[in-house]
Protein backbone atom coordinates (compact mmCIF):
# COMPACT_ATOMS: atom_id res chain seq x y z
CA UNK A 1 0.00 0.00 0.00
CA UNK A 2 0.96 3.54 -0.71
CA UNK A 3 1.35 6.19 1.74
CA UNK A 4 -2.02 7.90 -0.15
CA UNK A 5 -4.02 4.58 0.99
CA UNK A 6 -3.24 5.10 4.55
CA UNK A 7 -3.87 8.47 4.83
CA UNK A 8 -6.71 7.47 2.71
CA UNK A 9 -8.02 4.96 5.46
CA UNK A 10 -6.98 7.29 8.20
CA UNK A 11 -9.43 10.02 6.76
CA UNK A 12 -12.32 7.45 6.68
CA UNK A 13 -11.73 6.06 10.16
CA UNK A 14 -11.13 9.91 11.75
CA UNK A 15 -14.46 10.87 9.14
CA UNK A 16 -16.67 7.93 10.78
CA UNK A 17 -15.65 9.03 14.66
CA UNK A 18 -16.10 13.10 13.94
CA UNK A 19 -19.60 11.89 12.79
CA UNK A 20 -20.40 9.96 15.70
CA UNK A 21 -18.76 12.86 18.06
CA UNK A 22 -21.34 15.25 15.90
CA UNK A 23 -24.56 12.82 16.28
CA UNK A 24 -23.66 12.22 20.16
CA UNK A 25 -23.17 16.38 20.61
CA UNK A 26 -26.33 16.66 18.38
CA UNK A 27 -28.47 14.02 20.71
CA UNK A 28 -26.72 15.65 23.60
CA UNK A 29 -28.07 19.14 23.31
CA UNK A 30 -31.52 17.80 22.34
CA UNK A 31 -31.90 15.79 25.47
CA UNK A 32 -30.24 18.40 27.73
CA UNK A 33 -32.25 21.14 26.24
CA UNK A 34 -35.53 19.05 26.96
CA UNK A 35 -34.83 17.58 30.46
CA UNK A 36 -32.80 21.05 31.57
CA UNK A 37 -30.54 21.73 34.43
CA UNK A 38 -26.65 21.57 33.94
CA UNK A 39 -26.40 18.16 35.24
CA UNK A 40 -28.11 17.05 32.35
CA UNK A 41 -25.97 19.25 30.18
CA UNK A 42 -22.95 17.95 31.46
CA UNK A 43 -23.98 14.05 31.25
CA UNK A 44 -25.44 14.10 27.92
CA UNK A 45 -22.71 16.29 26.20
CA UNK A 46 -19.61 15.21 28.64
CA UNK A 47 -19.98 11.55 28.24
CA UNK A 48 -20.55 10.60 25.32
CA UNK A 49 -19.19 12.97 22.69
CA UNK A 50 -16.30 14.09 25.25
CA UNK A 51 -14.87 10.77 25.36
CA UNK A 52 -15.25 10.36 21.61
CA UNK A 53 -13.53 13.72 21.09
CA UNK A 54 -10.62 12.74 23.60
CA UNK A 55 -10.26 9.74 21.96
CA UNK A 56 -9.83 11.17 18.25
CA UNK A 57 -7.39 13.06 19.73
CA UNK A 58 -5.44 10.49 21.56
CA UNK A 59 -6.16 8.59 18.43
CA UNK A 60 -4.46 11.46 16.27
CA UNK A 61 -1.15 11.90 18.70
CA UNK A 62 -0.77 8.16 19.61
CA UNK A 63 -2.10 5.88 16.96
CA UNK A 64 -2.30 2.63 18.08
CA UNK A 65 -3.33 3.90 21.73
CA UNK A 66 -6.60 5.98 20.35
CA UNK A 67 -7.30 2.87 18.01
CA UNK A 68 -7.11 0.61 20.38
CA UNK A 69 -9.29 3.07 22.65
CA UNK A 70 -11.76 2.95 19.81
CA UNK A 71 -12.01 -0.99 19.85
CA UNK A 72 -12.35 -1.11 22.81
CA UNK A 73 -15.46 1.87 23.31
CA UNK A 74 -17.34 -0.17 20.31
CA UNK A 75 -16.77 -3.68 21.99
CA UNK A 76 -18.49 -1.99 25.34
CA UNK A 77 -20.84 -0.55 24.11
CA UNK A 78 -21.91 -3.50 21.67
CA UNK A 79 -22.01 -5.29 24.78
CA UNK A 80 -23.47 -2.77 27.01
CA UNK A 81 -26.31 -2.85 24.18
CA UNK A 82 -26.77 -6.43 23.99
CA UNK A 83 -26.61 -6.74 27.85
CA UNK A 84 -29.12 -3.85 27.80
CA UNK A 85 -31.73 -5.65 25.32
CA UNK A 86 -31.32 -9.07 27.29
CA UNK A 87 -33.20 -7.92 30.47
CA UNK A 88 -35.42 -5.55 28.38
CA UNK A 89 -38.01 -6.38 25.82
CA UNK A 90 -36.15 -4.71 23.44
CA UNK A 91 -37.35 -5.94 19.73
CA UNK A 92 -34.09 -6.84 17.48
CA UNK A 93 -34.49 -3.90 14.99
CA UNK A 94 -33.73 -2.02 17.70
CA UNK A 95 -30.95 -3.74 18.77
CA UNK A 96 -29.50 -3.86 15.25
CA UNK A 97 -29.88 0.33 14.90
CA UNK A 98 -28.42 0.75 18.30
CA UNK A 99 -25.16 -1.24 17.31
CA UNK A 100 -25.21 -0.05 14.46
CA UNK A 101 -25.30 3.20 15.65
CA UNK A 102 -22.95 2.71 18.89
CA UNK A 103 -20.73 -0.36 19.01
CA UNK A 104 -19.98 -1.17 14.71
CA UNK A 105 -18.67 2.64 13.65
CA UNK A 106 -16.17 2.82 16.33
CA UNK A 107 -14.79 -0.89 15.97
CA UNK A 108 -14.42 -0.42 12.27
CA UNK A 109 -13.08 2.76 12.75
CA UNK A 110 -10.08 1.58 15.15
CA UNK A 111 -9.63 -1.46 13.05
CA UNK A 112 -8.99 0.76 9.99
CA UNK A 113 -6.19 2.96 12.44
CA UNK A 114 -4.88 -0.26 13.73
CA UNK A 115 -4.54 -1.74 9.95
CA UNK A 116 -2.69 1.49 9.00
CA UNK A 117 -0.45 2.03 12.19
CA UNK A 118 0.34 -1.68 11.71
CA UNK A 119 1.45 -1.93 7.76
CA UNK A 120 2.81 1.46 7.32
CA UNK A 121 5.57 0.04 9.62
CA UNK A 122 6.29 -2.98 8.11
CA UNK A 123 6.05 -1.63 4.26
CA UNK A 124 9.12 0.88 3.62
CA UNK A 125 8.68 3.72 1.72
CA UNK A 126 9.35 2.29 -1.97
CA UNK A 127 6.47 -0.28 -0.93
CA UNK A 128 8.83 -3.63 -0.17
CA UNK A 129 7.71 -5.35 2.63
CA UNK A 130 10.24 -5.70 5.35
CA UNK A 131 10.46 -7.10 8.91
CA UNK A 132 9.03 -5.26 11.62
């Protein structure tokens, strides 16, 4: 792979955590806005979007730390959702949005900066694979 793929890649997986950090902020406001009181503020914008946002940043200065972050937020939360819908009645299009919407984005996103921090190191420059 070229150095244009992974900055290629890198662009898609930062692109698919700015929009989640966007939807959670957007969701955020909405609720907080509704419910009112800064507590409210704080938990629904803090959270969520505030540890996406520290993690595209960690992501951005330490690679393989902020993908690995990433993994690891999407495997919770998948988990937290299917924990959630297992002592709920929760019907399994809604369980399919809601990791689709939580857990998937930020595992494929990490995967994608884990795929690039892993090969650009082990592909020199003229694109000959070498030993890491």
């Amino acid at each position: 792979m070229e150095d244009r793929t992974f900055q290629r890649l890198r662009a898609v997986a930062r692109s698919i955590v700015i929009v989640l950090i966007l939807v959670w902020l957007w969701f955020g406001i909405s609720s907080a806005w509704f419910e009112g009181g800064w507590v409210s503020w704080v938990l629904h914008l803090l959270l969520p979007g505030g540890i996406l946002l520290i993690t595209l940043l960690i992501s951005i200065r330490w690679e393989s730390i902020g993908a690995a972050l990433l993994v690891g937020e999407g495997l919770f939360l998948s988990i937290w959702v299917l924990w959630s819908a297992s002592i709920s009645t929760t019907d399994l299009g809604t369980i399919i949005v809601l990791l689709c919407i939580l857990g998937i984005p930020l595992i494929i996103a990490g995967g994608l900066l884990l795929t690039t921090s892993r090969w650009e190191g082990r592909i020199g420059h003229g694109g000959e694979e070498h030993e890491a």
